[in-house]
Protein backbone atom coordinates (compact mmCIF):
# COMPACT_ATOMS: atom_id res chain seq x y z
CA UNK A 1 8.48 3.63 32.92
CA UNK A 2 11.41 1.17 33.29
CA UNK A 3 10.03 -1.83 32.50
CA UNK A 4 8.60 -0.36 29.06
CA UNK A 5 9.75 -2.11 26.15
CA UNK A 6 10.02 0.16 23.12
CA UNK A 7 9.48 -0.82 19.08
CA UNK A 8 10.76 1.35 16.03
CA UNK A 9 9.30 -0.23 13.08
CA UNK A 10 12.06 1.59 10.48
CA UNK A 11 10.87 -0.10 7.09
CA UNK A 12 9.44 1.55 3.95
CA UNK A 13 10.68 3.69 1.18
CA UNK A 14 8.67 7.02 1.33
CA UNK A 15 7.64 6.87 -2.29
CA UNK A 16 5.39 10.08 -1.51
CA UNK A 17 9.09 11.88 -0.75
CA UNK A 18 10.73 10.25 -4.07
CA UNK A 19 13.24 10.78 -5.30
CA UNK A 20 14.99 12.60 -2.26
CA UNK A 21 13.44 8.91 -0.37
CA UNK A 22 15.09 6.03 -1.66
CA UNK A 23 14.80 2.48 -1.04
CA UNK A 24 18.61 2.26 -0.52
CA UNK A 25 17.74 5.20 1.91
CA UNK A 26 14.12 5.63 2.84
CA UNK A 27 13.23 8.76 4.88
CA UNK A 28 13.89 7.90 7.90
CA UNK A 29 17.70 7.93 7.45
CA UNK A 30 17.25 11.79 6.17
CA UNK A 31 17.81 14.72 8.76
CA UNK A 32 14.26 15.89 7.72
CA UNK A 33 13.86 17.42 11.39
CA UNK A 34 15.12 20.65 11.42
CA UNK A 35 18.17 19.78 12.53
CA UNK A 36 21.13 17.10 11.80
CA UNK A 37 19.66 14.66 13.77
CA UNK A 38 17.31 12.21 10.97
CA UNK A 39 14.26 11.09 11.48
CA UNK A 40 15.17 7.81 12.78
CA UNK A 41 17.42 9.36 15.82
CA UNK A 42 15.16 12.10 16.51
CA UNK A 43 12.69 9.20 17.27
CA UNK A 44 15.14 7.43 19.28
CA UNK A 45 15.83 10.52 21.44
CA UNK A 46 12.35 11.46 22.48
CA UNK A 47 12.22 8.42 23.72
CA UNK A 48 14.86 8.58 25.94
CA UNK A 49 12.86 9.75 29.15
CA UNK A 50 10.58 6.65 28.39
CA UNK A 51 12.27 3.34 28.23
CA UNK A 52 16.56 3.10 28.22
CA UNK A 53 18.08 1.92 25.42
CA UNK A 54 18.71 -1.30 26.25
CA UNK A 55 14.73 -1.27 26.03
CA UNK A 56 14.64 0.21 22.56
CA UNK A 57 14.25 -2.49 19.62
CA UNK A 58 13.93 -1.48 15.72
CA UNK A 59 13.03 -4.33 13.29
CA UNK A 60 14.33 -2.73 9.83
CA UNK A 61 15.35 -4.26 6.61
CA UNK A 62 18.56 -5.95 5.41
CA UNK A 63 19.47 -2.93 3.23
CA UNK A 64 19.07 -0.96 6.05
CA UNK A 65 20.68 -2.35 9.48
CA UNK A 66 24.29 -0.99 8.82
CA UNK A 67 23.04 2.54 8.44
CA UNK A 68 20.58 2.13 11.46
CA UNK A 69 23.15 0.68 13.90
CA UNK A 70 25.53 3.34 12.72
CA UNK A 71 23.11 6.21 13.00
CA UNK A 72 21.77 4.59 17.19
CA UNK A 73 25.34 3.82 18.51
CA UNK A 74 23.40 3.24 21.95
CA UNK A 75 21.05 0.97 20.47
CA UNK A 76 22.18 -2.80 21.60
CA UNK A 77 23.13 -5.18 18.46
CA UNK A 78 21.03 -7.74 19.22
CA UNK A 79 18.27 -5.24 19.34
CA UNK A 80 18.17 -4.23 16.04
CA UNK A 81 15.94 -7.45 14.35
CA UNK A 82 16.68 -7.42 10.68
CA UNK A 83 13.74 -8.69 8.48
CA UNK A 84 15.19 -10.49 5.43
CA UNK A 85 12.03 -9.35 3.33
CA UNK A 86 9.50 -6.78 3.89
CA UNK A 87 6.24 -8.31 5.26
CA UNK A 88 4.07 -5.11 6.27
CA UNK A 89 3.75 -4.17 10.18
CA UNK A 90 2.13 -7.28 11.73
CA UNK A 91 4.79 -9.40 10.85
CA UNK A 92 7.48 -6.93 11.96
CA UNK A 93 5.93 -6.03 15.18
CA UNK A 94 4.95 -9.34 15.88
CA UNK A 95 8.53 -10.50 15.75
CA UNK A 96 9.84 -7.56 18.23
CA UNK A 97 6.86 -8.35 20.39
CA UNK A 98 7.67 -12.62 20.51
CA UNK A 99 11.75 -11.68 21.10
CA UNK A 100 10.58 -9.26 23.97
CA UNK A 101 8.33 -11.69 25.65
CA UNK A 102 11.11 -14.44 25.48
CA UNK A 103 13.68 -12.09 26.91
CA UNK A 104 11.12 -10.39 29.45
CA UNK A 105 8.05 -12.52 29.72
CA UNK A 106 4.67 -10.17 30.44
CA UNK A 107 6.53 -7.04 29.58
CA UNK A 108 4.41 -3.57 28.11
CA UNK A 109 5.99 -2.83 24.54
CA UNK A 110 5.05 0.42 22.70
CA UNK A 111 5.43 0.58 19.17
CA UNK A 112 6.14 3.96 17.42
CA UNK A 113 7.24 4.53 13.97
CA UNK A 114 10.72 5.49 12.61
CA UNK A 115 9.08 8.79 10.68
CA UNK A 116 7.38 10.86 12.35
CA UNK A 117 7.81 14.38 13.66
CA UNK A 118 6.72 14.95 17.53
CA UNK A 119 6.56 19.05 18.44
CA UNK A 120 5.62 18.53 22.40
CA UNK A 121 7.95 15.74 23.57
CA UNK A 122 6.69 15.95 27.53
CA UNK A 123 3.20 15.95 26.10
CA UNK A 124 3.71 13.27 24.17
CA UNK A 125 5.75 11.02 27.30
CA UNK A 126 2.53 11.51 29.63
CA UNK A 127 0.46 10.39 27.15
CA UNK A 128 2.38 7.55 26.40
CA UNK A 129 2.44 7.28 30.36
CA UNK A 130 -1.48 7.18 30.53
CA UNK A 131 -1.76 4.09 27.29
CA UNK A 132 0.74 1.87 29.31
CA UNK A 133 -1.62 1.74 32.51
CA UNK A 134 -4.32 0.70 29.78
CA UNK A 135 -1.97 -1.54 28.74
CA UNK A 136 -0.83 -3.21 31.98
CA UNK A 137 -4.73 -4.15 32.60
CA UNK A 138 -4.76 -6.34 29.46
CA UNK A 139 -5.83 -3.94 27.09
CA UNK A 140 -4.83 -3.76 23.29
CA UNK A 141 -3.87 0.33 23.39
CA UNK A 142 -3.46 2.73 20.76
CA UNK A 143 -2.65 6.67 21.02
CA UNK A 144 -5.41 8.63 18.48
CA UNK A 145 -4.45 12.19 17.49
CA UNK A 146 -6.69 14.58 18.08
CA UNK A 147 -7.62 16.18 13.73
CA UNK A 148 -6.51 19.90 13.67
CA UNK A 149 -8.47 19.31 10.30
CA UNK A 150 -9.96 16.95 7.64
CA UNK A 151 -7.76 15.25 6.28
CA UNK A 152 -8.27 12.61 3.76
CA UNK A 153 -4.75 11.53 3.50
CA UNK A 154 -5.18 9.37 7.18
CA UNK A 155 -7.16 6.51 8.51
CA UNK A 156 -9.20 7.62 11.80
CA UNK A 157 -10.14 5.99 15.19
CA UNK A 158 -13.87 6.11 15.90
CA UNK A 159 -14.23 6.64 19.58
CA UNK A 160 -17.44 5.32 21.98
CA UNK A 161 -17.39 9.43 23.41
CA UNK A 162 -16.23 12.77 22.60
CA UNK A 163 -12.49 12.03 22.32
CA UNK A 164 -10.83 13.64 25.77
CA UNK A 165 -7.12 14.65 26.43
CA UNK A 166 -5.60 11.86 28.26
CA UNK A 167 -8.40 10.13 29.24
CA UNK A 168 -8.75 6.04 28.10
CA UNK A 169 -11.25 5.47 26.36
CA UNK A 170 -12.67 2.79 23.87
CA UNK A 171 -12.06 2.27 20.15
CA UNK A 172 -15.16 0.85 18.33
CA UNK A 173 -13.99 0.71 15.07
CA UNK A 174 -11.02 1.77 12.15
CA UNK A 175 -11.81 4.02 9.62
CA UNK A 176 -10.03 3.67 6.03
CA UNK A 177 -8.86 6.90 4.73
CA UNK A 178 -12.58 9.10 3.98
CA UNK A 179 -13.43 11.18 1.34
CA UNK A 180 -13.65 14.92 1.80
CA UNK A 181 -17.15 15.07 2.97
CA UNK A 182 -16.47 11.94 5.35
CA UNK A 183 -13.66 13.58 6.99
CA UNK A 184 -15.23 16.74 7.57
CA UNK A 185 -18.54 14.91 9.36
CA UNK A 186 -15.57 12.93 11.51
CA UNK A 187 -13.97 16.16 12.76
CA UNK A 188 -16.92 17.94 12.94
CA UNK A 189 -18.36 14.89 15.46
CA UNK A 190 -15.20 15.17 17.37
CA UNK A 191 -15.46 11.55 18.44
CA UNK A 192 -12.86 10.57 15.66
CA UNK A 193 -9.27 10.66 15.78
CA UNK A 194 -5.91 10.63 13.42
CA UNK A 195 -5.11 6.65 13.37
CA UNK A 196 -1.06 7.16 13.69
CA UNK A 197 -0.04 3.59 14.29
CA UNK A 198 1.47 4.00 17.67
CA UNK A 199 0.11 0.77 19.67
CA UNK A 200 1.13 -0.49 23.33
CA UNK A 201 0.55 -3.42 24.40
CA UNK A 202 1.33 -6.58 26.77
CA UNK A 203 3.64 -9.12 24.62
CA UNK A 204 1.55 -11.51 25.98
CA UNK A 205 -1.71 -10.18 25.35
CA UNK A 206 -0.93 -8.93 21.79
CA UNK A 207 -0.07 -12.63 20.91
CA UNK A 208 -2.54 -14.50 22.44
CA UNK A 209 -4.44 -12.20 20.33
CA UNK A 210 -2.66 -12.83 17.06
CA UNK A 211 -2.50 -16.56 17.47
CA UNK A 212 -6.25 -16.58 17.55
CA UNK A 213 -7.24 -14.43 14.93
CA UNK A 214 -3.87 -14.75 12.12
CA UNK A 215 -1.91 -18.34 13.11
CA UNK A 216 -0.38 -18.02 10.29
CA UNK A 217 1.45 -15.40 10.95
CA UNK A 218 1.38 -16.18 15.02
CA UNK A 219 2.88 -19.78 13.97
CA UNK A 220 5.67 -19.01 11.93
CA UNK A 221 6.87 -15.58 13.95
CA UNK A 222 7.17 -18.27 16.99
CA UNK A 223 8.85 -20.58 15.69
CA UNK A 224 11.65 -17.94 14.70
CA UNK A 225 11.50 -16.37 18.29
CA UNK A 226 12.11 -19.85 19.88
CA UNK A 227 15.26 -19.71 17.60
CA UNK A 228 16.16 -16.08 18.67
CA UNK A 229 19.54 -15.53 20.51
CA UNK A 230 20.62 -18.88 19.69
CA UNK A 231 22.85 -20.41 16.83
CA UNK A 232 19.86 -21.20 14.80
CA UNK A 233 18.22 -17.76 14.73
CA UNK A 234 19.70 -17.02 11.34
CA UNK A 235 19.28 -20.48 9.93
CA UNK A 236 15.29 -20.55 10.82
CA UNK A 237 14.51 -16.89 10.24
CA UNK A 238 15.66 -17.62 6.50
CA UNK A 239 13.54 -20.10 5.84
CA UNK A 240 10.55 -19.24 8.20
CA UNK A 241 10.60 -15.61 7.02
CA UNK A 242 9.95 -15.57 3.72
CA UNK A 243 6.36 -17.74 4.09
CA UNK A 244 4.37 -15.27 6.42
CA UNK A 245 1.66 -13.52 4.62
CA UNK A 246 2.19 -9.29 4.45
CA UNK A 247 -0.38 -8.10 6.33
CA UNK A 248 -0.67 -4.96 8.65
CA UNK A 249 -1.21 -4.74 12.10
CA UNK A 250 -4.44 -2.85 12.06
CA UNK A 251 -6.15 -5.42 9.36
CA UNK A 252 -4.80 -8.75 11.68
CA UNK A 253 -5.64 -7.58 15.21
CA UNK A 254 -6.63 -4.22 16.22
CA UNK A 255 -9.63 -3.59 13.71
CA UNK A 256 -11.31 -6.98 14.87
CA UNK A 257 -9.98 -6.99 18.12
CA UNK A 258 -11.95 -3.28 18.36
CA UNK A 259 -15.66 -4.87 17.58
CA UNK A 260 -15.13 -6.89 20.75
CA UNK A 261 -14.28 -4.27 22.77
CA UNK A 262 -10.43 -5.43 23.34
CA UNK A 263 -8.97 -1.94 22.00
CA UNK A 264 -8.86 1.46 23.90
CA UNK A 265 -7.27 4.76 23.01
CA UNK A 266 -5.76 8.12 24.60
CA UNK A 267 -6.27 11.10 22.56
CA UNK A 268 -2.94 13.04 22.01
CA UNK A 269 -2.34 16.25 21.27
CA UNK A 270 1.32 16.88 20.80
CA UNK A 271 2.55 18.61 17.40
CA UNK A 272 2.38 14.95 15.75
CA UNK A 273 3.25 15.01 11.55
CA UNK A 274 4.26 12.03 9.79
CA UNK A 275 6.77 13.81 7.15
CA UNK A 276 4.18 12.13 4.51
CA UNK A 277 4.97 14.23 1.37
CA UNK A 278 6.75 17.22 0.18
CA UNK A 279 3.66 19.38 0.82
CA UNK A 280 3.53 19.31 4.61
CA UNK A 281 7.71 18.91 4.68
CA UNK A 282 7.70 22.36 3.38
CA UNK A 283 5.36 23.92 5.86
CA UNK A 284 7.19 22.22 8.21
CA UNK A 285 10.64 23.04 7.72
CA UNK A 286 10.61 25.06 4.56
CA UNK A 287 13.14 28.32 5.11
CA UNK A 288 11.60 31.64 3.09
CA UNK A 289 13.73 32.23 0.11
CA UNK A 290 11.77 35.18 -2.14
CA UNK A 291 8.30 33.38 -1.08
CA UNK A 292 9.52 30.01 -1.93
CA UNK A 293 10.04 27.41 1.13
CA UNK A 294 13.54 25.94 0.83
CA UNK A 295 13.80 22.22 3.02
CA UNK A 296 17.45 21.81 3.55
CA UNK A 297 18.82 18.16 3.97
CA UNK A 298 22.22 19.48 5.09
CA UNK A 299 23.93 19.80 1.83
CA UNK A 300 25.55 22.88 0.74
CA UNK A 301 23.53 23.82 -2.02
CA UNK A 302 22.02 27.22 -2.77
CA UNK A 303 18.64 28.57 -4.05
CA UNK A 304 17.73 31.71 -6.00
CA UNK A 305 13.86 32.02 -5.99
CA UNK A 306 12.05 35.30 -7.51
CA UNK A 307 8.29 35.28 -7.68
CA UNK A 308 7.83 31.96 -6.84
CA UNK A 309 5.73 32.05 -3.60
CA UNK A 310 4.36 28.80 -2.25
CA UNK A 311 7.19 26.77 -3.83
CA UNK A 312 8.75 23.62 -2.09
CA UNK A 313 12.46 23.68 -2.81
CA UNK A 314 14.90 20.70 -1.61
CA UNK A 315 17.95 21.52 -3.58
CA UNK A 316 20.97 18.98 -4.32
CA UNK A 317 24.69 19.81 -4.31
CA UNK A 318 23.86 22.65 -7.13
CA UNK A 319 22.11 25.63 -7.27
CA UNK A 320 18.18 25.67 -7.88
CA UNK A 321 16.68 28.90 -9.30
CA UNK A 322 13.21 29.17 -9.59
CA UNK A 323 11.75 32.10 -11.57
CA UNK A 324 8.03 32.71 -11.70
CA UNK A 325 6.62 29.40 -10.48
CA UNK A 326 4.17 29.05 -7.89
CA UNK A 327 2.66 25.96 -6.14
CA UNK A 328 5.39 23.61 -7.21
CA UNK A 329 7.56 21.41 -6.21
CA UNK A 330 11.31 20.92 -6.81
CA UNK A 331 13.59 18.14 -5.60
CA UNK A 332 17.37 18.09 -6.94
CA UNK A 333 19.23 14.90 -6.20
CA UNK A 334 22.03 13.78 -8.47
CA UNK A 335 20.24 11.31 -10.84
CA UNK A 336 16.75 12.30 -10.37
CA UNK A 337 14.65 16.06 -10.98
CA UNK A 338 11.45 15.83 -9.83
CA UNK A 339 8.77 19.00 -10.86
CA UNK A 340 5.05 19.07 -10.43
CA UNK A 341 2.39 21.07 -8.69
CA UNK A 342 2.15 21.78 -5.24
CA UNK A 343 -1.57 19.99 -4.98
CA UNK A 344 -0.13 16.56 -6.58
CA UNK A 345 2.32 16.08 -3.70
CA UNK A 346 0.26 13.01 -2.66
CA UNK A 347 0.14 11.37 -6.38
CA UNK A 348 4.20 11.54 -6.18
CA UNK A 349 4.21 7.69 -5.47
CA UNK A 350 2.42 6.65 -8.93
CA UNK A 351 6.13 8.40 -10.64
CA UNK A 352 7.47 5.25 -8.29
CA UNK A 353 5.43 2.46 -9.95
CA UNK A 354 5.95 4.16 -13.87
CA UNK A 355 9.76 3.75 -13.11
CA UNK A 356 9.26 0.24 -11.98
CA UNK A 357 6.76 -0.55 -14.74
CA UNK A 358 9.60 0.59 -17.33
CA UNK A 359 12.10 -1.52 -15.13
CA UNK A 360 14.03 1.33 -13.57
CA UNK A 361 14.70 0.31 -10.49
CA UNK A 362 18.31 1.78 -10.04
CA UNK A 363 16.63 5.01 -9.43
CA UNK A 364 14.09 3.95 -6.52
């Protein structure tokens, strides 16, 4: 695939993974992987076999592009598009996908985030392989993951057929995140899959598309592409930046686009996580220590755990003992200890908008 294109939307905070996620350094800067590679890199390299890296772009945030370029040495400068403010993901993928089709007019971009966790890397290439022949026929593609069970926490895909391995087929609608019941009846139908953001597209396609449906954002992402690799690009991207409404990708284009019959999916199956909370980061790379699960982010720190089975540990630079606690969840950092129960993991974010209420944003 050497004319593929590919997008790393690395924005966000993880407030879910607060306070080990900051916005100074979100979770994708973490080496929450199992190894010392972070998030972001370990992204970067499963790519590899897919497009070069003079083909991979991330659009990330001001606070963010030192550590980014620093952590993807390969990555070209001028491929890293810094967003003065946050402005959701149509606004951000709309920008990579304008600069690409100046720079290579008609070209296939893929779009994958910065924070997920991929098991099957060749599965996941050929099925990335499959959505860009989709998307060289015009189509508006997304990759669906096939539920290993109901979850609540995700939005889903509704197919037009029983969802089938690497076969195209279309999306009719997006589902918001379902209740219990809801999600069991989508599994259970197996005609609904995970909605994990990953979208490929034509440039040219996806913006035809966005200038027809959202001009306002369409409008004022052109204008700062026309400016793009010249000596006005930072000039016009300051004031053109800040005006475009935040709105993601799914509400803008895809979930309209879908009810005319624009959007198709391949169903993958491939070990896919998205590192969402401290709840799934344990099962996935929690160590046993006495029944507890102990995530190390490659500090030195040491944990004692007796009788706490089912316990998420992330120690700091000190040691954690735990004594007797089960279902919880413990997070050392230096300036922040962060305790609750195992089943609130989710709820972690509304500790995130107390601090701000109160005004305490050093600590987010």
């Amino acid at each position: 695939m050497t004319d593929l294109h590919v997008v790393v939307p690395a924005g966000g905070s993880g407030t879910r993974l607060w306070p080990l996620s900051r916005a100074a350094e979100p979770k994708f800067l973490h080496p929450l992987t199992g190894t010392d590679r972070s998030l972001l890199q370990a992204t970067v390299d499963r790519l590899a076999p897919i497009a070069t890296a003079s083909r991979v772009y991330v659009v990330t945030g001001t606070a963010h592009a030192a550590s980014v370029a620093r952590q993807l040495p390969d990555v070209p400068e001028a491929n890293i598009l810094v967003e003065p403010l946050a402005r959701d993901s149509c606004a951000a993928i709309a920008l990579a996908a304008a600069v690409i089709e100046k720079r290579s007019p008609g070209g296939v971009m893929a779009s994958f985030a910065a924070d997920h966790l991929i098991a099957d890397t060749a599965e996941f290439a050929a099925t990335v392989a499959r959505a860009v022949e989709g998307a060289r026929e015009g189509r508006l593609m997304t990759i669906g993951i096939t539920p290993t069970r109901p979850e609540t926490g995700y939005g889903y895909l509704h197919c037009g057929e029983q969802a089938r391995r690497g076969v195209i087929q279309p999306v009719l609608e997006f589902k918001e995140k379902p209740a219990a019941e809801v999600a069991e009846a989508y599994v259970a139908s197996g005609s609904y899959l995970w909605n994990a953001s990953m979208f490929l597209w034509r440039t040219d396609v996806f913006l035809d598309q966005l200038r027809s449906r959202r001009p306002d954002v369409a409008e004022p992402v052109e204008r700062i592409a026309a400016a793009w690799d010249t000596d006005e690009q930072e000039a016009v991207l300051a004031e053109v930046w800040p005006g475009i409404p935040k709105v993601a990708v799914e509400y803008a284009v895809m979930e309209p686009a879908s009810a005319e019959g624009l959007v198709a999916t391949v169903p993958g199956d491939f070990g896919w996580n998205d590192v969402g909370d401290f709840d799934s980061l344990g099962d996935l790379l929690g160590a046993d220590a006495g029944g507890a699960q102990v995530v190390s982010t490659g500090g030195a720190a040491d944990v004692v755990a007796v009788d706490s089975p089912g316990t998420v540990i992330v120690p700091g630079d000190r040691l954690v003992a735990a004594l007797g606690v089960q279902g919880m969840i413990i997070v050392d950092t230096p300036d922040a200890l962060l305790v609750c129960r195992r089943d609130r993991a989710q709820d972690i974010k509304r500790l995130t908008e107390v601090l701000r209420e109160r005004g305490t944003t050093d600590l987010l």
